[in-house]
N, C-alpha and C. Protein backbone atom coordinates (compact mmCIF):
# COMPACT_ATOMS: atom_id res chain seq x y z
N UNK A 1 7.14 9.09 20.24
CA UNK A 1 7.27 8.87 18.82
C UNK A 1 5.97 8.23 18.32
N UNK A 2 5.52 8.74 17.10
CA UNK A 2 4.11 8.49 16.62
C UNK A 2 4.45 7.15 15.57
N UNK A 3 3.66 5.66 15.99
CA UNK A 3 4.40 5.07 14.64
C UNK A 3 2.88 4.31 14.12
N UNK A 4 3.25 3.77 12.92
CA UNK A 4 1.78 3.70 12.04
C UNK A 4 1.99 2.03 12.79
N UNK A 5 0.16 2.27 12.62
CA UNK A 5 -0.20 0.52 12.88
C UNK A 5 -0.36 0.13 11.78
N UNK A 6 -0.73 -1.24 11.67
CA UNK A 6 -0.71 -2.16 10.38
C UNK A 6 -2.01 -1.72 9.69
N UNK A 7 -2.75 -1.34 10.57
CA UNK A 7 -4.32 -0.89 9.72
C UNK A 7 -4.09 0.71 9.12
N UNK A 8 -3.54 1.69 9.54
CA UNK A 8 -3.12 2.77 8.57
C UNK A 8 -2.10 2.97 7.71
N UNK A 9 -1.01 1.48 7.47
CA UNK A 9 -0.12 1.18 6.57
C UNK A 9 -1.07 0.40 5.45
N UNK A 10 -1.82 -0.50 5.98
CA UNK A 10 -2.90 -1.38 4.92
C UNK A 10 -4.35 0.09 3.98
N UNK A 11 -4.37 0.64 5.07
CA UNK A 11 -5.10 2.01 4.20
C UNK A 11 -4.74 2.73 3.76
N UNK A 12 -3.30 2.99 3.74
CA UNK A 12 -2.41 3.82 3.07
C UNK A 12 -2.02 3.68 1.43
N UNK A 13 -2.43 2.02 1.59
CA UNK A 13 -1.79 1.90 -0.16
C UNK A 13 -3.07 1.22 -0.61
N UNK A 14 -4.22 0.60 0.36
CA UNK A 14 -5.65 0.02 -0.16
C UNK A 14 -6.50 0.46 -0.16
N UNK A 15 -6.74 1.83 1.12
CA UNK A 15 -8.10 2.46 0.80
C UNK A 15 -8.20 3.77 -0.05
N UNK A 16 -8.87 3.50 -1.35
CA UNK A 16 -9.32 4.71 -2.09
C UNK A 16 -9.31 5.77 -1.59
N UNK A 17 -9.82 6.05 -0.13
CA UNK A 17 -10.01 7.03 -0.11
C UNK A 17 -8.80 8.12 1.04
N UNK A 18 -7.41 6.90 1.17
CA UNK A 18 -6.56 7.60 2.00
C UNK A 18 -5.13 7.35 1.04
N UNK A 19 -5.31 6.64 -0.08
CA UNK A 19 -4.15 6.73 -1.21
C UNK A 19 -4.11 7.78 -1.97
N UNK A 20 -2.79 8.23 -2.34
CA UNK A 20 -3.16 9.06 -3.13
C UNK A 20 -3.98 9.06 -4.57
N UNK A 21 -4.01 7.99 -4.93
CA UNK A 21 -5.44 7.97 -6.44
C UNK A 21 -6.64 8.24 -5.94
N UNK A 22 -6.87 8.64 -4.71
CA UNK A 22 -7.79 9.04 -4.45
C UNK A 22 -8.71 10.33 -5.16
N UNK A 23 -7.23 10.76 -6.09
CA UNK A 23 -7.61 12.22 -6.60
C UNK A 23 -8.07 11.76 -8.20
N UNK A 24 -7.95 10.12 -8.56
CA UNK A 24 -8.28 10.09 -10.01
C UNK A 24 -9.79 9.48 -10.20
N UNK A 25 -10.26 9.38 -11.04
CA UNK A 25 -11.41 8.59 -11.41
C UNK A 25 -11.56 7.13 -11.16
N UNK A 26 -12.50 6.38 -10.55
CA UNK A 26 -12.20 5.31 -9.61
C UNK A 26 -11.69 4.45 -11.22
N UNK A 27 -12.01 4.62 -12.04
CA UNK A 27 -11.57 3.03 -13.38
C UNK A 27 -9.80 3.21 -13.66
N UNK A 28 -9.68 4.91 -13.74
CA UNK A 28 -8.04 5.09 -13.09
C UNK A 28 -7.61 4.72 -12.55
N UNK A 29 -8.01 4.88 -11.70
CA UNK A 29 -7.10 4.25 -9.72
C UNK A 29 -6.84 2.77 -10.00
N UNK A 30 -8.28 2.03 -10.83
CA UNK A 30 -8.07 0.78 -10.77
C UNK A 30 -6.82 0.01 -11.76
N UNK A 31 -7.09 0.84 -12.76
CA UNK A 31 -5.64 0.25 -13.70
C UNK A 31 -4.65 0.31 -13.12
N UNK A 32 -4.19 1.78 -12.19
CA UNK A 32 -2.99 2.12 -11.87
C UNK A 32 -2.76 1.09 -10.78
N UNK A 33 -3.67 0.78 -10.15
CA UNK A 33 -3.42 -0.10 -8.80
C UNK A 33 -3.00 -1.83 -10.00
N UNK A 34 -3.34 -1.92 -10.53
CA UNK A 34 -3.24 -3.38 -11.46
C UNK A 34 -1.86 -3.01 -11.79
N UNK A 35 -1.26 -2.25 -12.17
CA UNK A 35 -0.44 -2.10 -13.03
C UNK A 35 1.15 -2.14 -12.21
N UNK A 36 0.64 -1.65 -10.46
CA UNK A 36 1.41 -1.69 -9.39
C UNK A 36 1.55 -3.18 -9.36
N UNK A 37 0.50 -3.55 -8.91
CA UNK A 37 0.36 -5.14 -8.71
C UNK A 37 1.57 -5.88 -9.41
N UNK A 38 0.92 -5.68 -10.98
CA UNK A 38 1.57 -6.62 -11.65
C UNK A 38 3.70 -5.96 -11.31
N UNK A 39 4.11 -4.74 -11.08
CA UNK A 39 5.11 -4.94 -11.12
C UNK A 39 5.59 -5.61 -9.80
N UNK A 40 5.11 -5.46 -8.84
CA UNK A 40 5.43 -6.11 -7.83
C UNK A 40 5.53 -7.48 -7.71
N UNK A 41 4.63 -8.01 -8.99
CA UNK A 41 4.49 -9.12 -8.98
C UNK A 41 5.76 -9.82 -10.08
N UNK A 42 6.39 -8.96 -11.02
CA UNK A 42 7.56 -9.14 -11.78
C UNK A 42 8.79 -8.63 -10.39
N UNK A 43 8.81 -7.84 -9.71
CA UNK A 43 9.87 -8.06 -9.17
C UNK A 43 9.94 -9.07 -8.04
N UNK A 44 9.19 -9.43 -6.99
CA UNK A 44 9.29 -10.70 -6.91
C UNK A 44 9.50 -11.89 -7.29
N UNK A 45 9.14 -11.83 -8.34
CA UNK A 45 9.47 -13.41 -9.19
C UNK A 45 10.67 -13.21 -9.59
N UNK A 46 11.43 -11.87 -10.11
CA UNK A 46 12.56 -11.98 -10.62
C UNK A 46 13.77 -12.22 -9.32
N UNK A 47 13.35 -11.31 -8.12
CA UNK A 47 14.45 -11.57 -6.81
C UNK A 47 13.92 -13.37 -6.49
N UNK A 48 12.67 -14.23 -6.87
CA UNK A 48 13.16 -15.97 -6.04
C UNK A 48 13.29 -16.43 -7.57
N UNK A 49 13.12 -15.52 -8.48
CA UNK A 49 14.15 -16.23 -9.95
C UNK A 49 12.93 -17.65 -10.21
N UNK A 50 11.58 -17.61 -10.22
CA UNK A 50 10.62 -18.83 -10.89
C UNK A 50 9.62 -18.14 -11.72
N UNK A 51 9.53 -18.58 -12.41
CA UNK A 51 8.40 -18.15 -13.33
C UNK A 51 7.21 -18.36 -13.06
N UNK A 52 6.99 -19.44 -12.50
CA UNK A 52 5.90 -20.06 -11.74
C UNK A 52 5.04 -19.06 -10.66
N UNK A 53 6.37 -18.56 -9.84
CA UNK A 53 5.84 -17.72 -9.05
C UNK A 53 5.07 -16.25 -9.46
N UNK A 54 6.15 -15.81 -10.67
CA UNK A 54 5.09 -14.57 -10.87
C UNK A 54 3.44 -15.17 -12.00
N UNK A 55 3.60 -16.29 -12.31
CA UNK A 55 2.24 -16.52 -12.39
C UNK A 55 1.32 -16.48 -11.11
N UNK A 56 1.47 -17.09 -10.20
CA UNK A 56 0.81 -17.24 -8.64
C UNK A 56 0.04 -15.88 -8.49
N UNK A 57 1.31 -15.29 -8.31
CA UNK A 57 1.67 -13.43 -7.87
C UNK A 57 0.71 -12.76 -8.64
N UNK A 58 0.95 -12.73 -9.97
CA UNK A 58 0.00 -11.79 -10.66
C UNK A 58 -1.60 -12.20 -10.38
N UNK A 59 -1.69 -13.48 -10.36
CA UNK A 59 -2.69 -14.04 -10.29
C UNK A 59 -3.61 -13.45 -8.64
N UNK A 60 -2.82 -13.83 -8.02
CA UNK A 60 -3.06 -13.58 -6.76
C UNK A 60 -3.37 -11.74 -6.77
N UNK A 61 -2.38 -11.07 -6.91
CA UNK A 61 -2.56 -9.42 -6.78
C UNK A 61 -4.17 -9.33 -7.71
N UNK A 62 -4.24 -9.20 -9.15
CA UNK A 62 -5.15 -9.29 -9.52
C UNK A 62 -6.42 -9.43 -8.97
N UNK A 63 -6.47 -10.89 -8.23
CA UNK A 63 -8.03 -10.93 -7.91
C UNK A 63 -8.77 -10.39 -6.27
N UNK A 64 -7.01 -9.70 -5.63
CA UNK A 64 -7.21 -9.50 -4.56
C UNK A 64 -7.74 -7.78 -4.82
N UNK A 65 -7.04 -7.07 -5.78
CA UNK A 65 -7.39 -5.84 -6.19
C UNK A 65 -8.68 -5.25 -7.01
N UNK A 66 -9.22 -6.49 -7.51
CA UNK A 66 -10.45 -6.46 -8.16
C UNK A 66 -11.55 -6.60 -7.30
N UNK A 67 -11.16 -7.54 -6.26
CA UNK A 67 -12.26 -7.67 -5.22
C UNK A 67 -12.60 -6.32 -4.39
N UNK A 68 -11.22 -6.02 -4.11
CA UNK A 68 -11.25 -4.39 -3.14
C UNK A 68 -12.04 -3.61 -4.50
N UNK A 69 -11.77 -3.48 -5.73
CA UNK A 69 -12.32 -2.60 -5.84
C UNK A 69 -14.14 -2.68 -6.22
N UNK A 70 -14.74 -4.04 -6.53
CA UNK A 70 -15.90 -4.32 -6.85
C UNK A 70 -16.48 -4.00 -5.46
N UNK A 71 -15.86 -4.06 -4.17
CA UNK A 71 -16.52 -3.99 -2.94
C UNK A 71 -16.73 -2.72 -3.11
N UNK A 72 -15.62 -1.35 -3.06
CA UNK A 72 -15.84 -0.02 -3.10
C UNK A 72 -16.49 0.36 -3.89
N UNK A 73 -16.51 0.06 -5.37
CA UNK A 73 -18.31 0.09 -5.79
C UNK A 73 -19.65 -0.28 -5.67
N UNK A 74 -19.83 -0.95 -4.88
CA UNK A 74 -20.77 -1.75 -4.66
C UNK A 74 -21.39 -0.55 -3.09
N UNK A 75 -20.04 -0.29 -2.59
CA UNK A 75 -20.61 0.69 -1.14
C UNK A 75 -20.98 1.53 -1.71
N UNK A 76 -20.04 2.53 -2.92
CA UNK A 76 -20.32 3.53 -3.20
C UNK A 76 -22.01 3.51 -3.69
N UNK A 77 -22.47 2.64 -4.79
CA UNK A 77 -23.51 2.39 -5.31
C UNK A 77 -24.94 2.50 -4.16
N UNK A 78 -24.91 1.72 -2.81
CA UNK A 78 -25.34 1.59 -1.90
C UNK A 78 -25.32 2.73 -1.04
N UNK A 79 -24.52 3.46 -1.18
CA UNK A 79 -24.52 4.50 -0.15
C UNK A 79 -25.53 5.63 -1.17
N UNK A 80 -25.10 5.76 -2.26
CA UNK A 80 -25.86 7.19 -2.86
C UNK A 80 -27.24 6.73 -3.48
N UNK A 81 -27.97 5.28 -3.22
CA UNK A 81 -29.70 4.91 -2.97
C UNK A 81 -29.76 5.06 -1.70
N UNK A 82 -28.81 5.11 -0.94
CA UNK A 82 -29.77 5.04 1.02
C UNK A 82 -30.07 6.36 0.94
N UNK A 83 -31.07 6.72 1.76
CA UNK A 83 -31.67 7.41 2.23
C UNK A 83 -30.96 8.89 2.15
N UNK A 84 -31.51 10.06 1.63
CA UNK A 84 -31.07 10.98 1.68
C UNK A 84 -31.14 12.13 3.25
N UNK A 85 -30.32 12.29 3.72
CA UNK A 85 -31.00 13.32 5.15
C UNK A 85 -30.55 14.89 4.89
């Protein structure tokens, strides 16, 4: 039986280029991924019932999704000045 490791479950829903938004325009992908965030971040708070928490949550998803994606621009940017072969 074939079963996924934690690193092709974590690239499955984080890396651009093995999610399915892979097929939209990266400023797409990025809303849609924010927009995941934030509900995940309303249904959590609503199943431990604090308000507090989906402040944390959103807060937290947000800057963790912005970072992934300023990094994947930043490669992309870097990769198409290196060197052409």
């Amino acid at each position: 039986m074939d079963t996924l490791s934690l690193r092709d479950s974590w690239d499955g829903v984080m890396s651009i280029e093995r999610n399915p938004m892979r097929h939209l325009p990266l400023p797409t992908a990025h809303l849609a991924m924010q927009l995941l965030a934030w509900m995940w971040s309303i249904l959590f708070s609503l199943a431990v019932g604090s308000y507090i928490a989906f402040g944390i949550t959103v807060l937290a998803h947000s800057l963790v999704l912005v970072g992934v994606f300023v990094t994947l621009a930043v490669f992309r940017m870097a990769r198409n000045y290196g060197p052409k072969s």
